[in-house]
Protein backbone atom coordinates (compact mmCIF):
# COMPACT_ATOMS: atom_id res chain seq x y z
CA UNK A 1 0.00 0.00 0.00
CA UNK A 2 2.68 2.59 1.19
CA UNK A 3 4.37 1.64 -2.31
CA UNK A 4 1.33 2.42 -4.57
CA UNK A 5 1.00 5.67 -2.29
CA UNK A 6 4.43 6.96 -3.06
CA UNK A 7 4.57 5.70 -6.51
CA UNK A 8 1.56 7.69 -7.30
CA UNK A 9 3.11 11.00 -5.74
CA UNK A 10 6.80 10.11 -7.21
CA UNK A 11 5.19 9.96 -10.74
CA UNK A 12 2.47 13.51 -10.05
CA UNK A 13 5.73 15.28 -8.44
CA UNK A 14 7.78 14.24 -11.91
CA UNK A 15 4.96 15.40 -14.16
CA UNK A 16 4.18 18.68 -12.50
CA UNK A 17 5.32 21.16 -15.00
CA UNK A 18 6.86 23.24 -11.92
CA UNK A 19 8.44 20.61 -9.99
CA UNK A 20 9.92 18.14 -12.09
CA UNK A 21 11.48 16.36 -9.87
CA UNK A 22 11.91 13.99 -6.69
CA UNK A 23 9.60 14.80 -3.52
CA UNK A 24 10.40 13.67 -0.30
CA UNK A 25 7.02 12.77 2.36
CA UNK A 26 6.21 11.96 5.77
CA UNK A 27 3.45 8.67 5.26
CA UNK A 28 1.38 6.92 7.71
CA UNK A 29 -0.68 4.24 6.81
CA UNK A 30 -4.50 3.44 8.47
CA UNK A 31 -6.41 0.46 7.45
CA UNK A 32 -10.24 1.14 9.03
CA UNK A 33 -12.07 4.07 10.15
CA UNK A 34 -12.73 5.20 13.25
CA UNK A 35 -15.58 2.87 12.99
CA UNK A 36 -13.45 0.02 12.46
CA UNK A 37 -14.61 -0.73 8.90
CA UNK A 38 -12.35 -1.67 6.43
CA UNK A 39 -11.17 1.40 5.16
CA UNK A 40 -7.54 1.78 3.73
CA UNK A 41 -5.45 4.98 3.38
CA UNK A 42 -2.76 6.97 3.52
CA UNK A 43 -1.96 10.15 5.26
CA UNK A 44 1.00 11.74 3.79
CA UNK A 45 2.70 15.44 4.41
CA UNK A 46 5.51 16.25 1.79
CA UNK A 47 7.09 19.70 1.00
CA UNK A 48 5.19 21.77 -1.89
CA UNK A 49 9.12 21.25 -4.05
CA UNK A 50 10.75 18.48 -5.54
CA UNK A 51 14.65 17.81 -5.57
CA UNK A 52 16.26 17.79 -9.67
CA UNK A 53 19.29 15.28 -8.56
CA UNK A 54 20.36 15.60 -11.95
CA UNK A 55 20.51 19.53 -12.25
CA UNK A 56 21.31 19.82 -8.23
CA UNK A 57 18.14 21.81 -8.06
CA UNK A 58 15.30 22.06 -5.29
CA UNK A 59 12.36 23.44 -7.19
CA UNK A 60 9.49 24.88 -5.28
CA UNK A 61 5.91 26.01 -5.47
CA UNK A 62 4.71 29.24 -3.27
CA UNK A 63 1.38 28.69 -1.60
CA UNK A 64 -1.79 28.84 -3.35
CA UNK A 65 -5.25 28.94 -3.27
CA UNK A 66 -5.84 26.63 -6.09
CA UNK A 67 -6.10 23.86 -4.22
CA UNK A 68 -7.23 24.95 -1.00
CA UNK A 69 -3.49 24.83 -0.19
CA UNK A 70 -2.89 21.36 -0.89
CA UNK A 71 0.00 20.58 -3.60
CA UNK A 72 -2.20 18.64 -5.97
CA UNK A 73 -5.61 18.04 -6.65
CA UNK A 74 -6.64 15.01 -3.85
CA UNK A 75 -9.05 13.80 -6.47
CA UNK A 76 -7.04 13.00 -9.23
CA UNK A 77 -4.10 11.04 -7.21
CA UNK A 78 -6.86 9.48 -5.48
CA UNK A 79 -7.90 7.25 -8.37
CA UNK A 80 -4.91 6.80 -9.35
CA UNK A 81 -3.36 5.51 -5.87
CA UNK A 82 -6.79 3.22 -5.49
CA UNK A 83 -6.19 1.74 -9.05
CA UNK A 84 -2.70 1.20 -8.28
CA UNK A 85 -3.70 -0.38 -4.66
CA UNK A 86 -6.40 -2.75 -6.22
CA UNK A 87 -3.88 -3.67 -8.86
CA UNK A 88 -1.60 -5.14 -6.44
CA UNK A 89 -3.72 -6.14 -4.15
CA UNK A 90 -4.81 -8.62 -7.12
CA UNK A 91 -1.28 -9.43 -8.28
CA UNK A 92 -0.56 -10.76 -5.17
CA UNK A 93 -4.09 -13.15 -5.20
CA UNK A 94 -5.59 -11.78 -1.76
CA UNK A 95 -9.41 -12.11 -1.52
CA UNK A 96 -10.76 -8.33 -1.39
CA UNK A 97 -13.73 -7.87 0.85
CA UNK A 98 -16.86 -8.35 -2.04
CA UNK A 99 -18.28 -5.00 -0.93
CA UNK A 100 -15.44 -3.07 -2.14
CA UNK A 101 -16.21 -0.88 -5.80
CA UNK A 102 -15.37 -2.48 -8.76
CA UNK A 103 -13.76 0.85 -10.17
């Protein structure tokens, strides 16, 4: 899970037209709610810049409103990260719970 969460932010972090580079980020992992239903996530906090190893350049973003201050748009990585996590969760042949979404 941690894995397909910093995969996901490793690839938005290389694509952002600003960054271009390598984040660094802080993860924690919770599997249920506070209800104690099965409910897998990640909570991550990671700088708003990226490091360009190649170029020896730290590249940052100032703060913005865009996203209610968040560096990308939680929606988009979202899907991503949950089609990456069902992915392996299939590749490695464990049973998901049958109420989980298809998509």
């Amino acid at each position: 899970m941690m894995d397909c969460a910093w995969q996901t932010l490793h690839t938005f972090s290389q694509n952002h037209k600003q960054l271009r580079g390598n984040p660094g980020a802080v993860a924690v992992l919770h599997t249920h709610s506070r209800r104690l239903d099965f409910h897998p996530h990640v909570h991550v906090a990671m700088p708003a810049g990226a490091l360009d190893a190649d170029k020896r350049l730290w590249r940052s973003l100032r703060a913005s409103a865009k996203w209610g201050g968040y560096l990308f748009n939680h929606k988009v990585p979202a899907k991503v990260f949950a089609a990456k996590l069902l992915d392996a969760l299939r590749q490695e042949g464990l049973v998901l719970p049958p109420d989980l979404p298809k998509k």
